[in-house]
Every structure is written in C-alpha cells, then in structure tokens.
Protein backbone atom coordinates (compact mmCIF):
# COMPACT_ATOMS: atom_id res chain seq x y z
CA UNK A 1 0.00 0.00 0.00
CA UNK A 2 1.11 3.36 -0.82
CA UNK A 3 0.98 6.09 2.26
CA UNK A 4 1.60 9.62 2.79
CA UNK A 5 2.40 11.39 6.18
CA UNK A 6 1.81 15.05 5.94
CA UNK A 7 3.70 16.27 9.07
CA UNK A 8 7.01 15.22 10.30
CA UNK A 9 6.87 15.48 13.93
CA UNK A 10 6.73 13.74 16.76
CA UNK A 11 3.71 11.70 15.90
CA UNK A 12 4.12 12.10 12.11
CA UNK A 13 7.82 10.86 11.89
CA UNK A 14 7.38 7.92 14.08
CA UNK A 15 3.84 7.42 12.26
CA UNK A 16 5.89 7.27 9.10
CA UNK A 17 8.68 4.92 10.29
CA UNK A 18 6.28 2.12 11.86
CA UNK A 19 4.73 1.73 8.47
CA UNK A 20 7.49 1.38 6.26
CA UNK A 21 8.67 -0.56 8.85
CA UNK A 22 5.36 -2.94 8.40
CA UNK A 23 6.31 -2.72 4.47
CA UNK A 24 4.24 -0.16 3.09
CA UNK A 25 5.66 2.44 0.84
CA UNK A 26 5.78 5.70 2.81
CA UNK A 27 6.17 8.89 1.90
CA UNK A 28 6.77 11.80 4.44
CA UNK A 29 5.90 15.21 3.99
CA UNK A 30 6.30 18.66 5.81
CA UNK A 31 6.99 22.26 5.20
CA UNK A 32 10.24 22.07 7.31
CA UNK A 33 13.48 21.85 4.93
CA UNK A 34 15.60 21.11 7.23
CA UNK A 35 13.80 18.89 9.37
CA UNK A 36 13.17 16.94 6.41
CA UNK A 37 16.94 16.48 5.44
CA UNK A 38 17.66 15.51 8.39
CA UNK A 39 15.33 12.74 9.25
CA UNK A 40 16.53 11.45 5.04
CA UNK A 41 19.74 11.45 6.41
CA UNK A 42 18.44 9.05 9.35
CA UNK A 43 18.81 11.76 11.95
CA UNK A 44 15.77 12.55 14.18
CA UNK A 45 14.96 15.97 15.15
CA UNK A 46 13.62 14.98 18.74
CA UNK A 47 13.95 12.17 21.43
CA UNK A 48 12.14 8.77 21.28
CA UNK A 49 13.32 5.99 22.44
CA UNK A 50 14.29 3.12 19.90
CA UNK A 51 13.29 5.59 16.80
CA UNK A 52 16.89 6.45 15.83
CA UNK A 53 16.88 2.54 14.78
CA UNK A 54 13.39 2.08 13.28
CA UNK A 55 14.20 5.39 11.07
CA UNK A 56 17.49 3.75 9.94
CA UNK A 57 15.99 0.70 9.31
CA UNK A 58 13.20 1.64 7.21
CA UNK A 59 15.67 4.27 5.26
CA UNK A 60 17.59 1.36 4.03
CA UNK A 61 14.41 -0.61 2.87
CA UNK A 62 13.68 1.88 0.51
CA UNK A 63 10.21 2.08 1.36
CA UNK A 64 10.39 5.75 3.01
CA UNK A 65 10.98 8.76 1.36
CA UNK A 66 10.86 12.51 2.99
CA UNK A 67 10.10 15.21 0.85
CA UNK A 68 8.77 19.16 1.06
CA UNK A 69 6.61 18.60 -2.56
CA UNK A 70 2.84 18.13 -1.13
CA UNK A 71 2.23 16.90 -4.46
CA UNK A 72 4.17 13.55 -3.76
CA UNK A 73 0.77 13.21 -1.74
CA UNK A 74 -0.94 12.26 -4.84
CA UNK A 75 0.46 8.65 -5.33
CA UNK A 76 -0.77 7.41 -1.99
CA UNK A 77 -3.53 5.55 -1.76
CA UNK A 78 -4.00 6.54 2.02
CA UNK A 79 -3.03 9.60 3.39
CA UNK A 80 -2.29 10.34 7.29
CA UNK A 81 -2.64 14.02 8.79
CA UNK A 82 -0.19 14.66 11.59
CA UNK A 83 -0.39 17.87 12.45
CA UNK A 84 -1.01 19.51 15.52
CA UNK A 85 -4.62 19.89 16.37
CA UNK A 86 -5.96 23.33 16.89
CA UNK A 87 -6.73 23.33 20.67
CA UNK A 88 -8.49 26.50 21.06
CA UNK A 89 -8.96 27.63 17.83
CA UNK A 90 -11.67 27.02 15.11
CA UNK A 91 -8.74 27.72 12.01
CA UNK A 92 -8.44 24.98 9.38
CA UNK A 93 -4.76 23.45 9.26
CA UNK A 94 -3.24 24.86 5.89
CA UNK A 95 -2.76 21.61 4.38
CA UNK A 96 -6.54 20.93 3.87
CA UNK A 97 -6.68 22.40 0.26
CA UNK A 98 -9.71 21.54 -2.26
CA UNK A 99 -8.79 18.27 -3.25
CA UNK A 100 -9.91 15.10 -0.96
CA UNK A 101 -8.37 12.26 -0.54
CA UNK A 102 -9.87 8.76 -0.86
CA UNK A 103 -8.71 7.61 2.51
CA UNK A 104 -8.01 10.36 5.09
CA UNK A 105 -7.40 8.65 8.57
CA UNK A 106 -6.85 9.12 12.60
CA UNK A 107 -3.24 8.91 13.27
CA UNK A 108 -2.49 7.66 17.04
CA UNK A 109 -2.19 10.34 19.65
CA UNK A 110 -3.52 10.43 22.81
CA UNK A 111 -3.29 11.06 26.46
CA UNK A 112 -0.89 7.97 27.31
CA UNK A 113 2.58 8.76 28.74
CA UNK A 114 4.74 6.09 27.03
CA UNK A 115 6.55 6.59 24.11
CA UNK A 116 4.87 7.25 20.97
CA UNK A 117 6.48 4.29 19.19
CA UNK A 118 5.26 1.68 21.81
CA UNK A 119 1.74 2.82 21.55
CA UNK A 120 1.35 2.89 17.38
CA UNK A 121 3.13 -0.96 18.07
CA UNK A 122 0.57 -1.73 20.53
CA UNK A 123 -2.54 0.13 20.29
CA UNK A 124 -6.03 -1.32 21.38
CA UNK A 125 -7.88 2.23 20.41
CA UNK A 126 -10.99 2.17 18.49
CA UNK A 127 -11.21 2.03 14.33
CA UNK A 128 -12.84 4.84 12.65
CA UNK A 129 -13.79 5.14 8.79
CA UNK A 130 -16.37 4.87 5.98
CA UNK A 131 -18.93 2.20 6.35
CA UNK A 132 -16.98 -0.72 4.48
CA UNK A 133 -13.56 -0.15 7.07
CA UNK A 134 -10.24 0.33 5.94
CA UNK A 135 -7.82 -2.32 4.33
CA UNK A 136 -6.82 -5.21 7.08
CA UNK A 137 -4.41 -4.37 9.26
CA UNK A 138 -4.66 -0.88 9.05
CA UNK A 139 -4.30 0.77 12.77
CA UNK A 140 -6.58 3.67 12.34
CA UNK A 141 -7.82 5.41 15.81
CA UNK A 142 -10.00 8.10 16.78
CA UNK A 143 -8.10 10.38 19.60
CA UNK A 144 -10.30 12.73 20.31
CA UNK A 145 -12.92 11.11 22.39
CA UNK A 146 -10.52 8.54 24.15
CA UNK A 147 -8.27 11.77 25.48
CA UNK A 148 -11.21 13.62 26.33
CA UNK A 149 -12.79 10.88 28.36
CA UNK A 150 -9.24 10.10 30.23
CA UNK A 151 -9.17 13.67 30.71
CA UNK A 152 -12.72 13.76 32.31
CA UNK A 153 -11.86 10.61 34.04
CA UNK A 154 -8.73 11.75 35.68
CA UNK A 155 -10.02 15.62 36.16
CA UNK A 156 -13.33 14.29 37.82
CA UNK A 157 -11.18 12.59 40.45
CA UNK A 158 -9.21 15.76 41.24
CA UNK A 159 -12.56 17.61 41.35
CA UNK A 160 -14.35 15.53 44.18
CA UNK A 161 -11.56 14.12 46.30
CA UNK A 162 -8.42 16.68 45.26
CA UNK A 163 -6.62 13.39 44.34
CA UNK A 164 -5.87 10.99 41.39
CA UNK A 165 -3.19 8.19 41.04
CA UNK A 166 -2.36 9.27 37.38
CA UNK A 167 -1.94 12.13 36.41
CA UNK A 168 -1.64 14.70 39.79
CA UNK A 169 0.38 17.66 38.09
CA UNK A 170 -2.41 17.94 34.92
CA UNK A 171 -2.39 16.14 31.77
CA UNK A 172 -1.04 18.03 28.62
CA UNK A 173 -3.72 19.89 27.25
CA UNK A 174 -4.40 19.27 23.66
CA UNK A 175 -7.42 18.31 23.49
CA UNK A 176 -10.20 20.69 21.99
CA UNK A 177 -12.67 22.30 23.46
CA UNK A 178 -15.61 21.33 21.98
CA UNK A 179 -18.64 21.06 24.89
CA UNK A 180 -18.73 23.39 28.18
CA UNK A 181 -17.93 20.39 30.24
CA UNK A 182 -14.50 19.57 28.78
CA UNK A 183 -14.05 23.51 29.38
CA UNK A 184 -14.64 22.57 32.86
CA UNK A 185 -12.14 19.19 32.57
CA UNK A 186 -9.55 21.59 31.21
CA UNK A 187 -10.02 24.06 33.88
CA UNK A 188 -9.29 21.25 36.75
CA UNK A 189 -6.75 20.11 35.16
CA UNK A 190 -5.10 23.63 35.21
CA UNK A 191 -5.63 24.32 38.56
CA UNK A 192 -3.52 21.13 39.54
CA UNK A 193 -0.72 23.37 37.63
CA UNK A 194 -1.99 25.95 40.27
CA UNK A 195 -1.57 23.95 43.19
CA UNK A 196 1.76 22.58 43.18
CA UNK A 197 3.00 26.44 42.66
CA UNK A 198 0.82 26.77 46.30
CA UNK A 199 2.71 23.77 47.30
CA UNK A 200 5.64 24.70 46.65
CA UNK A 201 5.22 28.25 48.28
CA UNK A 202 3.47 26.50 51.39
CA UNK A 203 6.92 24.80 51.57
CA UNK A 204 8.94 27.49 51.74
CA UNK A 205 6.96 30.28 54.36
CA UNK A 206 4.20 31.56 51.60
CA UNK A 207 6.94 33.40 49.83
CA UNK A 208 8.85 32.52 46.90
CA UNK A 209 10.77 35.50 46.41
CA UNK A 210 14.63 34.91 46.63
CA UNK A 211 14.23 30.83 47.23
CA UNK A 212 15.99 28.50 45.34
CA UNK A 213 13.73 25.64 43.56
CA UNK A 214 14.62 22.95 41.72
CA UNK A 215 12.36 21.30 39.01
CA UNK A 216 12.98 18.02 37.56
CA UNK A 217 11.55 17.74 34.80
CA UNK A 218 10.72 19.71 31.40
CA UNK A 219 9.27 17.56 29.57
CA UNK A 220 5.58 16.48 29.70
CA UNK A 221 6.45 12.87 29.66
CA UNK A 222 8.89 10.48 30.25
CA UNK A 223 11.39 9.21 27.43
CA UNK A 224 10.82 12.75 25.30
CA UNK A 225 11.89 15.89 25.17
CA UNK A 226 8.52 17.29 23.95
CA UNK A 227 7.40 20.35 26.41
CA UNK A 228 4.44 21.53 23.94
CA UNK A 229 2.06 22.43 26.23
CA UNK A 230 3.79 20.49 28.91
CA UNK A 231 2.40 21.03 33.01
CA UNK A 232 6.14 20.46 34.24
CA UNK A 233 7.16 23.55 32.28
CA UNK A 234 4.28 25.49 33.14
CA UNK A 235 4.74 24.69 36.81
CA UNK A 236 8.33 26.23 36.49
CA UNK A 237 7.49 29.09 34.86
CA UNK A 238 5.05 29.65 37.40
CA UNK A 239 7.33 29.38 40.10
CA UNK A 240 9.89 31.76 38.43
CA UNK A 241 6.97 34.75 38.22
CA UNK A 242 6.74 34.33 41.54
CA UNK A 243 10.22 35.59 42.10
CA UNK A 244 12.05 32.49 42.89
CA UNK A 245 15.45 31.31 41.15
CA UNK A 246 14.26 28.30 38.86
CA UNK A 247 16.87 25.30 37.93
CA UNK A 248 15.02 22.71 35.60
CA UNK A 249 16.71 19.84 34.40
CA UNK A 250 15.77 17.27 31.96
CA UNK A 251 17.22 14.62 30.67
CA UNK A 252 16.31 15.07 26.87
CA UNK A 253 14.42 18.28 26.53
CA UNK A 254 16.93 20.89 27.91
CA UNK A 255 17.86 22.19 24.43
CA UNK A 256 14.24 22.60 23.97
CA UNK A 257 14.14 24.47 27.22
CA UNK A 258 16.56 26.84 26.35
CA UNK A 259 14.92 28.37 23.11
CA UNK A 260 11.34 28.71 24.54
CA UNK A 261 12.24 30.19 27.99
CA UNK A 262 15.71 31.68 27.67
CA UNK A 263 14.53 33.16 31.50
CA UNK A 264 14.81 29.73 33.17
CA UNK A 265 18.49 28.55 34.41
CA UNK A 266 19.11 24.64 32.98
CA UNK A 267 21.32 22.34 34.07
CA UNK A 268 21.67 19.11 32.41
CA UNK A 269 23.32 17.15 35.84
CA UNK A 270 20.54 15.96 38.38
CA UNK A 271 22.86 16.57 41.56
CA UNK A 272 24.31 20.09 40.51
CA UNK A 273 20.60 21.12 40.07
CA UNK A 274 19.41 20.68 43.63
CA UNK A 275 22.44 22.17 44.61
CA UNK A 276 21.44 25.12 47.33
CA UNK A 277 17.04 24.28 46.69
CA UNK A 278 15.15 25.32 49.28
CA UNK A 279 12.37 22.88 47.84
CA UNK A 280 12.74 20.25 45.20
CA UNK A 281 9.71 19.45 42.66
CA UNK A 282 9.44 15.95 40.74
CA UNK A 283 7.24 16.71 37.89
CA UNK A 284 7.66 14.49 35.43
CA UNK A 285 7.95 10.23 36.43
CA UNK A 286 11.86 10.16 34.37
CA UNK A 287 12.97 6.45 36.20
CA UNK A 288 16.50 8.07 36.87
CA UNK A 289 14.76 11.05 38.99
CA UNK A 290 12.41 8.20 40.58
CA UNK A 291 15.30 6.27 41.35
CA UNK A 292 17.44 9.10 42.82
CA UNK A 293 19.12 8.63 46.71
CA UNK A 294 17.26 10.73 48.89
CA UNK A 295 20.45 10.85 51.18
CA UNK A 296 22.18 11.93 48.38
CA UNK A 297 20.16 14.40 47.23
CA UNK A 298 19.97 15.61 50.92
CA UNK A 299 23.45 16.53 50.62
CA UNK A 300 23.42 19.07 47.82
CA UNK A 301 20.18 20.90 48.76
CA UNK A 302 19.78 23.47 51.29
CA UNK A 303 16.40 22.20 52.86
CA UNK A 304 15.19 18.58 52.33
CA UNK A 305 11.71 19.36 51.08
CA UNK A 306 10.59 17.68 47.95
CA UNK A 307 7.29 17.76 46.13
CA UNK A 308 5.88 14.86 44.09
CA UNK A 309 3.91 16.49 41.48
CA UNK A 310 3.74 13.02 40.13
CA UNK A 311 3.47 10.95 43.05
CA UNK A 312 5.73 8.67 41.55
CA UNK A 313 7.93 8.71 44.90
CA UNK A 314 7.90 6.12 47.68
CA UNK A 315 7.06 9.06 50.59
CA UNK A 316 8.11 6.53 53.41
CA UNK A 317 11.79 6.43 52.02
CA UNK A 318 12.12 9.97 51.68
CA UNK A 319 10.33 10.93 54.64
CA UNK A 320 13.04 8.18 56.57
CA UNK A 321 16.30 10.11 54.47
CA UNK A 322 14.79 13.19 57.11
CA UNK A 323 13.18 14.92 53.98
CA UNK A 324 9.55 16.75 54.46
CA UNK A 325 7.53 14.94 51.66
CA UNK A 326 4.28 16.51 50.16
CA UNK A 327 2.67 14.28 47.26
CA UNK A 328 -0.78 15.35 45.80
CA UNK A 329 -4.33 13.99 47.22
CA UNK A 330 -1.49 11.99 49.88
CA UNK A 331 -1.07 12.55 53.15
C-alpha cells in the first residue's frame, strides 16, 4: 500500500517509520526543509526511544521517502494528517486544500505517557472510517474522544476528592474544546498546575521570592523531550513569576528548554541542580529522577523538602532520608 504522512513530527515521523517498517511504501511530507533532510539522512529531530533505529531501518528498505513537494501526496492511496490539532482555535490546518483524498485517517495520539512508538506498536484504540472499514491491518484510531474521556476521568477525580493516582500535576492539554464540560475538565486540570505552585510556596513560608527551587523535569512525559504544552514547564514558569530562582533539568528536553524560555536557568546534571534548593519538585515520572538517593540528594540541597507532582515517589523512604515529603491527594 502506498501512504503519505503530511507532518514530520513527533507523531508524524514515528507514524511514518512504523509503516514502512510494516512494508508499506511511505512517503513523508512537511513544510520544514531542514527537518526533512535531516530525518533522510536518518537523523531525528527529537527524542524517542528506539526511533533512531526504526528510522534507519526503514531508510535502508527503501520504502520511506521525505520530501517538502505536497504533491508527492498524490500517489498514496491513504493519506495520514499529523499535524497539531488546533486546541483553542476554530482555524483549518493549511494543508486541507480543495482536493480530498480517498482515505483520510486518525493517526495515534492520545493522552498515554509512554513513548509514541510503543503505543502505534501496541494500540487497542478504536477504528474509525467509511462504512466498508479500511484495508486489514490498518491501525486507524479516533483520539479525540478517548483523550477527552481520560481527561474527564482523571479531572473528575481531582474535582471531588483533590486526588488521582495518574496524572496529579495535569495532563497536557491538547485536546479541543468542543462542549462546556470539557471547558470545565480543562479548567481542573489547570488548577492542579496551580496547586503545586501553592505547594511549593506553602513549603517554603508563603513566599517565593529569593528561594531557590529545583524542578525536575521539562518535559511532559517520560522518554521525550517534547514540552508543547507540557504542566512540568508550566509549573516552572510559574514558580519563576513568583520571584524564585528556577533550575530545571531534563534529561532530553533541555535544548528545547533553552529556546522557549531563555529566563529559566538549565542544568543538564541531576545533583548540581538541587544544589542550594530550598524545595525540590518531581514533575515528570523520568525512572533516573524516581530512582534518585534521597540521602544523596539531601546533601546538595539546602532544605530537604521535595514535592511529588507526580506521586511517583515512595514518601516513606524519603520521609526516613529526614526529607519533608508533600505528594498530591497523599497525606
């Protein structure tokens, strides 16, 4: 089967790659030059686990081609949009011109936090199409619906009880508003954003002026450096209008960091991060920040106060290093 991907990012790319990669005849297309030479020349512009391989790999088959011409479009016989989905906007993405294509497919994104190659390998979401169904074995979903009903799920939670074992720090936003009560699901999730900044000032007198905080992580997921939109970053942010001297580190998304908020300090090493914190803040579940020593951590920071904006921690093994532990919706 011959495919187009019109967007090469971080679902598009990885979209593109997993089909070749199942021996259709890709071909990948985006506006971006030089994002497109560099994923021909097998180098990714982003962070995903195991992709680096997959790209190579299907490179070499010959089945996947990049290209800027939108007119390549016209060979495929199914063609996947990847572009990012207007979140509070009613514009139509440019690349919907006047011609339509036979077969216009879902691709796979959702609210999930694992990578975005293990979830187009294993996806259980629903099919979507016209009446007679797509070709066998295609893995068409519809994201929409699924991320706003996690959403609602996890937001409803947080509403009634102030506590959810998912997603405590707030989901990434990006899914549209389309009925008052998702308006309402996106507002709860946004004031979880809120209350680890009231957290974090609770843990340091009601003042954040002059304190030192530490923020691990950037990204709004593990295993990616992808902050679109991400509640880490927005936490940190946050913190830094309230007058406090920010230090995020990431392990991936740093570079990331530094060209959308030039006003936060980074610092790519874990340990010289907390160095001096008055209060440490685990927002995003990285395993190498989950499996950190709190005695060693205790050592660099200035006061042992952490916050688990994840509550991804084990609070009895901080709490035992002599570290004051606040986790969200925990006691």
């Amino acid at each position: 089967m011959k495919v187009s991907v019109i967007g090469r990012g971080y679902l598009g790319a990885v979209h593109a790659a997993c089909m070749a990669d199942l021996g259709h005849e890709v071909v990948g297309i985006d506006v971006d030059a030089d994002k497109i030479a560099g994923l021909a020349a097998g180098e990714p512009p982003f962070h995903e686990p195991g992709f680096d391989d997959l790209l190579r790999r299907a490179l070499s088959s010959g089945r996947l081609v990049f290209t800027t011409a939108m007119a390549e479009a016209a060979r495929a016989q199914v063609h996947f949009i990847c572009v990012g989905t207007p979140s509070r906007t009613a514009t139509t993405p440019p690349i919907c011109g006047t011609w339509t294509p036979p077969w216009t497919p879902c691709s796979p994104s959702w609210l999930g936090t694992t990578t975005a190659r293990r979830s187009w390998s294993a996806s259980r979401r629903s099919r979507w199409g016209p009446r007679n169904g797509l070709p066998p074995g295609w893995p068409t979903r519809r994201p929409t619906p699924v991320r706003c009903w996690s959403g609602t799920r996890s937001s409803s939670a947080r509403a009634s009880r102030s506590t959810t074992p998912s997603r405590p720090t707030g989901w990434c936003t990006g899914c549209p508003q389309a009925l008052t009560f998702l308006r309402e699901v996106e507002a709860i999730n946004l004031r979880r954003r809120e209350h680890v900044v009231d957290l974090a000032a609770s843990a340091c007198g009601g003042d954040l002026s002059g304190v030192r905080v530490a923020v691990l992580t950037a990204a709004f997921k593990p295993d990616s450096d992808d902050i679109r939109d991400s509640p880490a970053l927005a936490v940190a942010a946050a913190v830094a209008g309230r007058g406090s001297h920010v230090v995020v580190t990431d392990p991936a998304a740093l570079e990331n960091v530094r060209r959308t908020h030039p006003d936060l300090t980074v610092e790519p090493d874990v340990l010289r991060a907390v160095d001096g914190a008055d209060v440490v803040l685990l927002l995003t579940e990285w395993r190498q920040y989950i499996e950190l020593d709190p005695a060693e951590v205790g050592r660099r920071v200035a006061r042992r106060q952490i916050i688990d904006g994840r509550n991804a921690l084990d609070p009895s093994r901080w709490r035992a290093a002599g570290w004051t532990y606040r986790g969200l919706g925990r006691p």
